[in-house]
N, C-alpha and C. Protein backbone atom coordinates (compact mmCIF):
# COMPACT_ATOMS: atom_id res chain seq x y z
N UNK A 1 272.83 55.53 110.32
CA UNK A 1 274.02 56.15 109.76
C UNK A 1 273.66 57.17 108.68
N UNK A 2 272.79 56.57 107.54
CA UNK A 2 272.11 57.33 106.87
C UNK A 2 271.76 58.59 107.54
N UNK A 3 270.97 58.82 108.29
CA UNK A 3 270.49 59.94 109.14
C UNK A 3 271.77 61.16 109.55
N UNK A 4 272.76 60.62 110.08
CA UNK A 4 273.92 61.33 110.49
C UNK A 4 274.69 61.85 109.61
N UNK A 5 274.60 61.52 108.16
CA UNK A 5 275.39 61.96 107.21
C UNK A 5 274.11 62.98 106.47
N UNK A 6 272.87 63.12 106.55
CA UNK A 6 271.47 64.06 106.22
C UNK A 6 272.60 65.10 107.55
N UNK A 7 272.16 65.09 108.46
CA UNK A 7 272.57 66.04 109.51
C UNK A 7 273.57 66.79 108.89
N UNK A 8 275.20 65.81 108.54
CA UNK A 8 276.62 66.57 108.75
C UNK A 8 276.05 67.50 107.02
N UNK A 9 275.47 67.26 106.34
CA UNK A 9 275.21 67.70 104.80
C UNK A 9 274.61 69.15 105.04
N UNK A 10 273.56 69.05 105.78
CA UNK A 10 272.81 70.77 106.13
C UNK A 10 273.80 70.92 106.75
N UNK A 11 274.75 70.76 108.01
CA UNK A 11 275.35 71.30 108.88
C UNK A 11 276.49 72.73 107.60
N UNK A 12 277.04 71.46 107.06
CA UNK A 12 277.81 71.96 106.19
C UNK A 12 277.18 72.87 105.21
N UNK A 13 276.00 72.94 104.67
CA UNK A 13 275.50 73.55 103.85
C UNK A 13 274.97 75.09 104.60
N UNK A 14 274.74 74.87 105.47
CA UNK A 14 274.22 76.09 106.58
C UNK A 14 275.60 76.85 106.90
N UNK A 15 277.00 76.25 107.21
CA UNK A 15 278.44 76.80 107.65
C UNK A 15 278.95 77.58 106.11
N UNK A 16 278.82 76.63 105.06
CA UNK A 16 279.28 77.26 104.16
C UNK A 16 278.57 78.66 103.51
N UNK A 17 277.47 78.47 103.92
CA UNK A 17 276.21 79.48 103.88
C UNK A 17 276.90 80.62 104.19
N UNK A 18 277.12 80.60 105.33
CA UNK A 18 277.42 81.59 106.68
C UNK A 18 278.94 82.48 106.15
N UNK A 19 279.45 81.46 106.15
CA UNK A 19 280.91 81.51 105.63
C UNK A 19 280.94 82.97 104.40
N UNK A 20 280.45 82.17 103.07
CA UNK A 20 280.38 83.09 101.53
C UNK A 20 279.65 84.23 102.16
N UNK A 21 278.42 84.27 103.42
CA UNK A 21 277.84 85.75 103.38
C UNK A 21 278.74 86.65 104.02
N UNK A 22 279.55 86.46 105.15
CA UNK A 22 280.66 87.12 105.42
C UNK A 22 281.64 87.85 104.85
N UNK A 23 282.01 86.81 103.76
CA UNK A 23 283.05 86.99 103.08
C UNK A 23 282.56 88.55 101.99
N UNK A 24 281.28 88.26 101.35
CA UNK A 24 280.33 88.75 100.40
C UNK A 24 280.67 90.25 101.53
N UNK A 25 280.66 89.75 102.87
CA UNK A 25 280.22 91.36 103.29
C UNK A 25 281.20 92.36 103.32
N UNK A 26 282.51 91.53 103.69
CA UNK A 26 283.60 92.26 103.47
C UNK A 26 284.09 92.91 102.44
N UNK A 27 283.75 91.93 101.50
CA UNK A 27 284.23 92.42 99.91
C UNK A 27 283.35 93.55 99.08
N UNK A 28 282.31 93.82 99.85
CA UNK A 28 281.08 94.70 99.44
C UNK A 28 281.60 96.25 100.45
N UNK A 29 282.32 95.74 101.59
CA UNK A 29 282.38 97.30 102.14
C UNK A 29 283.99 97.17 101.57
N UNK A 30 285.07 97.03 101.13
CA UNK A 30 286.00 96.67 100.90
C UNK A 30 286.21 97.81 99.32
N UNK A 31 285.23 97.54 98.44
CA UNK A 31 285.01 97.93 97.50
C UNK A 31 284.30 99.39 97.70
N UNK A 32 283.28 99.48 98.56
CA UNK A 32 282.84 100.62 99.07
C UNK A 32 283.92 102.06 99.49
N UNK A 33 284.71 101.65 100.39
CA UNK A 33 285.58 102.02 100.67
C UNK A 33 286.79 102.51 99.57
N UNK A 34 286.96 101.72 98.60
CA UNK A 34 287.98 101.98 98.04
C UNK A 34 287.32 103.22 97.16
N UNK A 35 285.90 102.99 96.80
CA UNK A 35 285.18 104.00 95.80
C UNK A 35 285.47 105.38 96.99
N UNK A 36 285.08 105.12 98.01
CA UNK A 36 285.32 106.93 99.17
C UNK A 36 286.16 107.18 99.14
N UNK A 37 287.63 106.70 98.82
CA UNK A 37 288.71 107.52 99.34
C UNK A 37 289.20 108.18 98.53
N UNK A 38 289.42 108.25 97.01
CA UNK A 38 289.65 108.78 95.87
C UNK A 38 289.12 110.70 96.33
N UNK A 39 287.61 110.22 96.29
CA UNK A 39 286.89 111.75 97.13
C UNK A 39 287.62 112.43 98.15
N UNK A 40 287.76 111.49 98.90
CA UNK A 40 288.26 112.13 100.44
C UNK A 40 289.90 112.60 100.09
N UNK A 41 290.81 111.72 99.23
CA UNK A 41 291.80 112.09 99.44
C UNK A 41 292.18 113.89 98.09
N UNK A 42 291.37 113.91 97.10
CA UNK A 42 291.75 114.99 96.36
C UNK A 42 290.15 115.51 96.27
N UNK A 43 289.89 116.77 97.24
CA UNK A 43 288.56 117.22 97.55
C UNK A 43 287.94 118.40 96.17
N UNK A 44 289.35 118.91 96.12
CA UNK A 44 289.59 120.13 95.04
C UNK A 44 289.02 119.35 93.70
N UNK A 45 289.47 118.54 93.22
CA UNK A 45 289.18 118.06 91.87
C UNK A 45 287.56 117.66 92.24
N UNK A 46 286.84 117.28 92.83
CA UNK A 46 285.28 117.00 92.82
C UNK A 46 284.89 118.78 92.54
N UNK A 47 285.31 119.42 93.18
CA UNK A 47 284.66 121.27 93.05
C UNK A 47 285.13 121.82 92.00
């Protein structure tokens, strides 16, 4: 039993892993994005 609850512990530790890097990735182009459009939308004020 011991053994099966070692297993479900990485399982979970590997999902939640997975999970936060996703999330991390979205929120990294999310932010990216919001920094480009300022540029893109008033071109005149950068020149």
């Amino acid at each position: 039993m011991s053994s099966l609850r070692k297993i479900g512990k990485i399982f979970a530790f590997v999902a939640i892993g997975i999970v936060t890097i996703i999330v991390g990735a979205f929120m990294i182009r999310g932010t990216m994005h919001l920094w480009d459009k300022p540029s893109e939308k008033n071109p005149k004020k950068d020149k």
